[in-house]
C-alpha atoms as a PDB file:
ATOM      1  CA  UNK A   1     -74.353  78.946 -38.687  1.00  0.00           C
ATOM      2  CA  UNK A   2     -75.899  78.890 -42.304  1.00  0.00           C
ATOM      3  CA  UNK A   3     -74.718  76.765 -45.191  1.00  0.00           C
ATOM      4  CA  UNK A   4     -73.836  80.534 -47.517  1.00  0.00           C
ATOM      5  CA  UNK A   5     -70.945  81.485 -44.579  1.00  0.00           C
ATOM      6  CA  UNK A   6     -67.935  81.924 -46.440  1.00  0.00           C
ATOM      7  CA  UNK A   7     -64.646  80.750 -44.602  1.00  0.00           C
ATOM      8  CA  UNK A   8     -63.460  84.130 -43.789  1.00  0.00           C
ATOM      9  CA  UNK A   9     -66.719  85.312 -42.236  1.00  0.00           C
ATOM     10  CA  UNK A  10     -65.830  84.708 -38.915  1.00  0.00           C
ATOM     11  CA  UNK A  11     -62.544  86.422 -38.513  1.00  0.00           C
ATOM     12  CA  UNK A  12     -61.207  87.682 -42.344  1.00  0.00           C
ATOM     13  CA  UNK A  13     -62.631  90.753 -43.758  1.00  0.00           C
ATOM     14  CA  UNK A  14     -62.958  90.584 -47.660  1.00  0.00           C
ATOM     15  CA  UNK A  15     -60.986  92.554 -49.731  1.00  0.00           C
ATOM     16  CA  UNK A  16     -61.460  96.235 -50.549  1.00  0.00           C
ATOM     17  CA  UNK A  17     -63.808  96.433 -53.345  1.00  0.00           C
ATOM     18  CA  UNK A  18     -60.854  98.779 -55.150  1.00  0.00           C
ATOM     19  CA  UNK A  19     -58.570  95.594 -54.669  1.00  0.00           C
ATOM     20  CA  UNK A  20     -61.359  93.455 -56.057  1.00  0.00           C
ATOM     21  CA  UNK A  21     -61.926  95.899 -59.333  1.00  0.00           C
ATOM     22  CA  UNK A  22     -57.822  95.642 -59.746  1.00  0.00           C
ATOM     23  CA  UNK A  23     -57.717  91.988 -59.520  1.00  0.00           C
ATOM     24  CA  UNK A  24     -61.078  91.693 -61.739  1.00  0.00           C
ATOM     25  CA  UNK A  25     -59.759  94.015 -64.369  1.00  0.00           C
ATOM     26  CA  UNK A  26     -56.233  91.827 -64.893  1.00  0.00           C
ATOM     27  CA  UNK A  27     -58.736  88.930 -65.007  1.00  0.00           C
ATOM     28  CA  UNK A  28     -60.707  90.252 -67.764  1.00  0.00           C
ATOM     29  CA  UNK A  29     -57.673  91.435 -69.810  1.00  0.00           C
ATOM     30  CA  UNK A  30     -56.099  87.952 -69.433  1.00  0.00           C
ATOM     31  CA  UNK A  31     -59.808  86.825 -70.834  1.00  0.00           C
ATOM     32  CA  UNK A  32     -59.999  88.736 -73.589  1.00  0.00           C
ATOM     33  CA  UNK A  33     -56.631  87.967 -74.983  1.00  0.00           C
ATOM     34  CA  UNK A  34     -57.419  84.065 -74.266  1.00  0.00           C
ATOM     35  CA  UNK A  35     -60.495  84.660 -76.247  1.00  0.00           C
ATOM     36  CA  UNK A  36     -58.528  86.676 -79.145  1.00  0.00           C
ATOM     37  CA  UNK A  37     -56.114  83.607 -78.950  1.00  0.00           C
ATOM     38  CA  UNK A  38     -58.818  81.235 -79.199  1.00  0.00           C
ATOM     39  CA  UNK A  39     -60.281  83.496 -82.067  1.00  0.00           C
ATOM     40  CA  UNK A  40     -57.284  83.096 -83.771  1.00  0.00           C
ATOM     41  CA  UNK A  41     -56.785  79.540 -83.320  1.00  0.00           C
ATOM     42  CA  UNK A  42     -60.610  78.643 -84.650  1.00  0.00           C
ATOM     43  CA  UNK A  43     -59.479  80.382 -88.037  1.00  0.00           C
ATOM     44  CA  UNK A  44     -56.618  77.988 -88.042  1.00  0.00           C
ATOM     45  CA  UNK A  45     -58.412  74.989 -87.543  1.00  0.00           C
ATOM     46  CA  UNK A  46     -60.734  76.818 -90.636  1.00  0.00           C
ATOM     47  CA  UNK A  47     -58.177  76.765 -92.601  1.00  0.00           C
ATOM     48  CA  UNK A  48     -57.005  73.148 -92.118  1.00  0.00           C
ATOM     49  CA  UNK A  49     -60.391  71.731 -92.112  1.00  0.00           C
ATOM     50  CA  UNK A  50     -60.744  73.148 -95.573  1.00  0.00           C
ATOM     51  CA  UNK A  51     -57.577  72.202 -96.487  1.00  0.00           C
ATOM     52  CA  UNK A  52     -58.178  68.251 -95.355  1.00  0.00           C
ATOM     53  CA  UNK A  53     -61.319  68.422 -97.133  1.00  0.00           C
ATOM     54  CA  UNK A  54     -59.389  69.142-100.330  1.00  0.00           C
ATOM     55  CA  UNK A  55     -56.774  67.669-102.128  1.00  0.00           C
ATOM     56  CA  UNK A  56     -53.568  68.048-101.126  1.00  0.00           C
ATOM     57  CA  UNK A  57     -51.423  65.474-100.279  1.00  0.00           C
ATOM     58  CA  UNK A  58     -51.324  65.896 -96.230  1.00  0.00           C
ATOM     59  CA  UNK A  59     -47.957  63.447 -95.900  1.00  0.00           C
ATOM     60  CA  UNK A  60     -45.552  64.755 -98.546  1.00  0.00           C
ATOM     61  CA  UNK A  61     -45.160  68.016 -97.711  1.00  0.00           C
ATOM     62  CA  UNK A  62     -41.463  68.808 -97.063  1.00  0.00           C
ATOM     63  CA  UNK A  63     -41.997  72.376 -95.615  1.00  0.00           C
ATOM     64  CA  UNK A  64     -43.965  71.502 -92.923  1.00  0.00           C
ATOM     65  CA  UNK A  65     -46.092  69.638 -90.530  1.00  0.00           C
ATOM     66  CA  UNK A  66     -48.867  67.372 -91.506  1.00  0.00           C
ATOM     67  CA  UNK A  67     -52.137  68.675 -91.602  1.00  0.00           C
ATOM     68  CA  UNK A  68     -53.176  65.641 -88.764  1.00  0.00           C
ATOM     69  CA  UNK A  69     -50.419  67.087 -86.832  1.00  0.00           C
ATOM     70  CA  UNK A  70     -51.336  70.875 -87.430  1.00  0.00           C
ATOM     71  CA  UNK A  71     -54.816  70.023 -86.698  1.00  0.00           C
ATOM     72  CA  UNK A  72     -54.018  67.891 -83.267  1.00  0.00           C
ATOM     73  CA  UNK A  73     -51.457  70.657 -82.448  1.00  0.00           C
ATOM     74  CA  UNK A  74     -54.531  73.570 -82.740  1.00  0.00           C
ATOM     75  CA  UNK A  75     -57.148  71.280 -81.226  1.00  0.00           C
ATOM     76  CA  UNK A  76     -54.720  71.049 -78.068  1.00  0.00           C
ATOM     77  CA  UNK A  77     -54.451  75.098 -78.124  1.00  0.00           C
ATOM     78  CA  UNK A  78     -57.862  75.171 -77.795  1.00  0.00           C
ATOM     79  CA  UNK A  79     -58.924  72.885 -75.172  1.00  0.00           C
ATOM     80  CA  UNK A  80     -56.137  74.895 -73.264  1.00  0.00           C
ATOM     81  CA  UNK A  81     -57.897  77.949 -73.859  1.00  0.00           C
ATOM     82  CA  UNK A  82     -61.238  76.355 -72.684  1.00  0.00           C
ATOM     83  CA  UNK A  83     -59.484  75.310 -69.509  1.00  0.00           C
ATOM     84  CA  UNK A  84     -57.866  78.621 -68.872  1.00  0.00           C
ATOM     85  CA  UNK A  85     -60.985  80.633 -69.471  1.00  0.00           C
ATOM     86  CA  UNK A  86     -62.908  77.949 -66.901  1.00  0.00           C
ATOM     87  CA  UNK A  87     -60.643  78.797 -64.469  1.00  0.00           C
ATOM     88  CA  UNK A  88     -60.509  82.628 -65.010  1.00  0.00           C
ATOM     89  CA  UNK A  89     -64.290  82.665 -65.011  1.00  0.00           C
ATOM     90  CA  UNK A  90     -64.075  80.752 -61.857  1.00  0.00           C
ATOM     91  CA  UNK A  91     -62.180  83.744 -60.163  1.00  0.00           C
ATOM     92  CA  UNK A  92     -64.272  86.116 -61.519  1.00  0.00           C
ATOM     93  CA  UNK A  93     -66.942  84.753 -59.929  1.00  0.00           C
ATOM     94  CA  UNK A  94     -64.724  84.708 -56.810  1.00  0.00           C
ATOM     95  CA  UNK A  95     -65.193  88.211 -57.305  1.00  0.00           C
ATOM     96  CA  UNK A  96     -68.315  88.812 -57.531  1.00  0.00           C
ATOM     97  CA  UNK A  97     -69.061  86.934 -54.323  1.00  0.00           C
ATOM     98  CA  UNK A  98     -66.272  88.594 -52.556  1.00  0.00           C
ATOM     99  CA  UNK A  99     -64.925  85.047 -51.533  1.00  0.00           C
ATOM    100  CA  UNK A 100     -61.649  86.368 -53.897  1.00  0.00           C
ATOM    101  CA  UNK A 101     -58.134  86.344 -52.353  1.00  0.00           C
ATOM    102  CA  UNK A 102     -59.302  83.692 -49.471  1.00  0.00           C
ATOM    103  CA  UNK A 103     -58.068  80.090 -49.559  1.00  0.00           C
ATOM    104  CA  UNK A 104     -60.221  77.371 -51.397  1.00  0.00           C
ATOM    105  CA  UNK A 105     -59.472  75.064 -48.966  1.00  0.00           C
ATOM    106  CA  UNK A 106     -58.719  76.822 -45.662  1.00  0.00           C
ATOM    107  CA  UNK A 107     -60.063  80.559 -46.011  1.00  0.00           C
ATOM    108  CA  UNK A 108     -56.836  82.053 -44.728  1.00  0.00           C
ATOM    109  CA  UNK A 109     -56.330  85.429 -47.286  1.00  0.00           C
ATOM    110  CA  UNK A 110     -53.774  84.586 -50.050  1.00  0.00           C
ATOM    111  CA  UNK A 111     -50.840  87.465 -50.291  1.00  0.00           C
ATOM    112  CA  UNK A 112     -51.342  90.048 -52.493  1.00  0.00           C
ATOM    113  CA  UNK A 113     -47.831  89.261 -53.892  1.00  0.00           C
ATOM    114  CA  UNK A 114     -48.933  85.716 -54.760  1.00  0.00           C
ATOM    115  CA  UNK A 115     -52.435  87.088 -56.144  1.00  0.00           C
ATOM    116  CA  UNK A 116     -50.476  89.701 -58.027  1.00  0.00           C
ATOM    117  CA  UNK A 117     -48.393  86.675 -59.898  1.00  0.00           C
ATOM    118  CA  UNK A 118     -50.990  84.301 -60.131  1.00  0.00           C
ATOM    119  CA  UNK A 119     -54.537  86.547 -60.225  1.00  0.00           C
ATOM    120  CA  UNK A 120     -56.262  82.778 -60.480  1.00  0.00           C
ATOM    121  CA  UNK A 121     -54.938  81.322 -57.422  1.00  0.00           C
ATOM    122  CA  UNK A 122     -57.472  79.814 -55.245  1.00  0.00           C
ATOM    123  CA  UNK A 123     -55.069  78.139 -52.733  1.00  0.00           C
ATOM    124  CA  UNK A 124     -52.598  79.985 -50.209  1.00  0.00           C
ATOM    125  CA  UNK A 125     -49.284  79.411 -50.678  1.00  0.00           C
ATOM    126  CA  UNK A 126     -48.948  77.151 -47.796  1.00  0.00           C
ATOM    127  CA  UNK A 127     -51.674  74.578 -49.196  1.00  0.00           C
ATOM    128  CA  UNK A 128     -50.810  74.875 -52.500  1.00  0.00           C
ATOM    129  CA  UNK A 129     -47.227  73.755 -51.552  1.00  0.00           C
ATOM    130  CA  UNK A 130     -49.057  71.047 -49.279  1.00  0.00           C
ATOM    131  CA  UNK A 131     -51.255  70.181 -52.989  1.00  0.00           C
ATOM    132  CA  UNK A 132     -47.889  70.143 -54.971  1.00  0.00           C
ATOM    133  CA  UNK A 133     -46.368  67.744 -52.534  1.00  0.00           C
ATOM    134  CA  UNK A 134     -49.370  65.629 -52.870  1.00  0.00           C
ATOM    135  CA  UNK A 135     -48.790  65.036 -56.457  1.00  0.00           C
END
């Protein structure tokens, strides 16, 4: 058996390739609106850089947050984003390899109805509940 056998080569057919362009066109719609978000965000962090660099006073502003706050707050949106997009690009590639829709970690197909709700899943429902218990 060679090393590039993919767990459901044996007994699982891979999905139809028009499941696999559904799936990989909610995947890239959920990746361009991260990246819009993240677009947005950077502009933010723009803005508070510059104002930071300036002078107004960051810790007596009534109306508001602090800029150190604002700026922690957008770096955390970010980082999210970066994490979300890793993962998305991580079923995308799923995709392309037609390994998509088969369990990470035993190869048994995931339901449509739980790819459907969560296009990034990469466990089956019965070892992500086994994962969940785990933590």
């Amino acid at each position: 058996m060679s090393n590039d056998v993919r767990p459901w080569a044996m007994d699982q057919k891979p999905l139809a390739s028009s499941t696999l362009r559904h799936f990989h066109g909610i995947l890239d719609a959920q990746r361009a609106e991260i990246l819009a978000q993240q677009s947005h965000v950077a502009s933010s962090l723009d803005e508070v850089r510059h104002a930071r660099d300036g002078e107004q006073d960051d810790e007596h502003d009534p109306e508001g947050p602090t800029l150190t706050a604002e700026w922690s707050r957008l770096t955390g949106l970010q980082d999210d984003a970066v994490r979300q997009l890793q993962v998305l690009d991580k079923a995308l590639s799923r995709i392309e390899d037609r390994s998509y829709g088969f369990c990470t970690h035993c190869g048994q197909p995931i339901g449509r109805e739980r790819l459907e709700a969560r296009p990034v899943a990469e466990l089956c429902i019965d070892c992500a509940r086994l994962a969940e218990t785990r933590r």
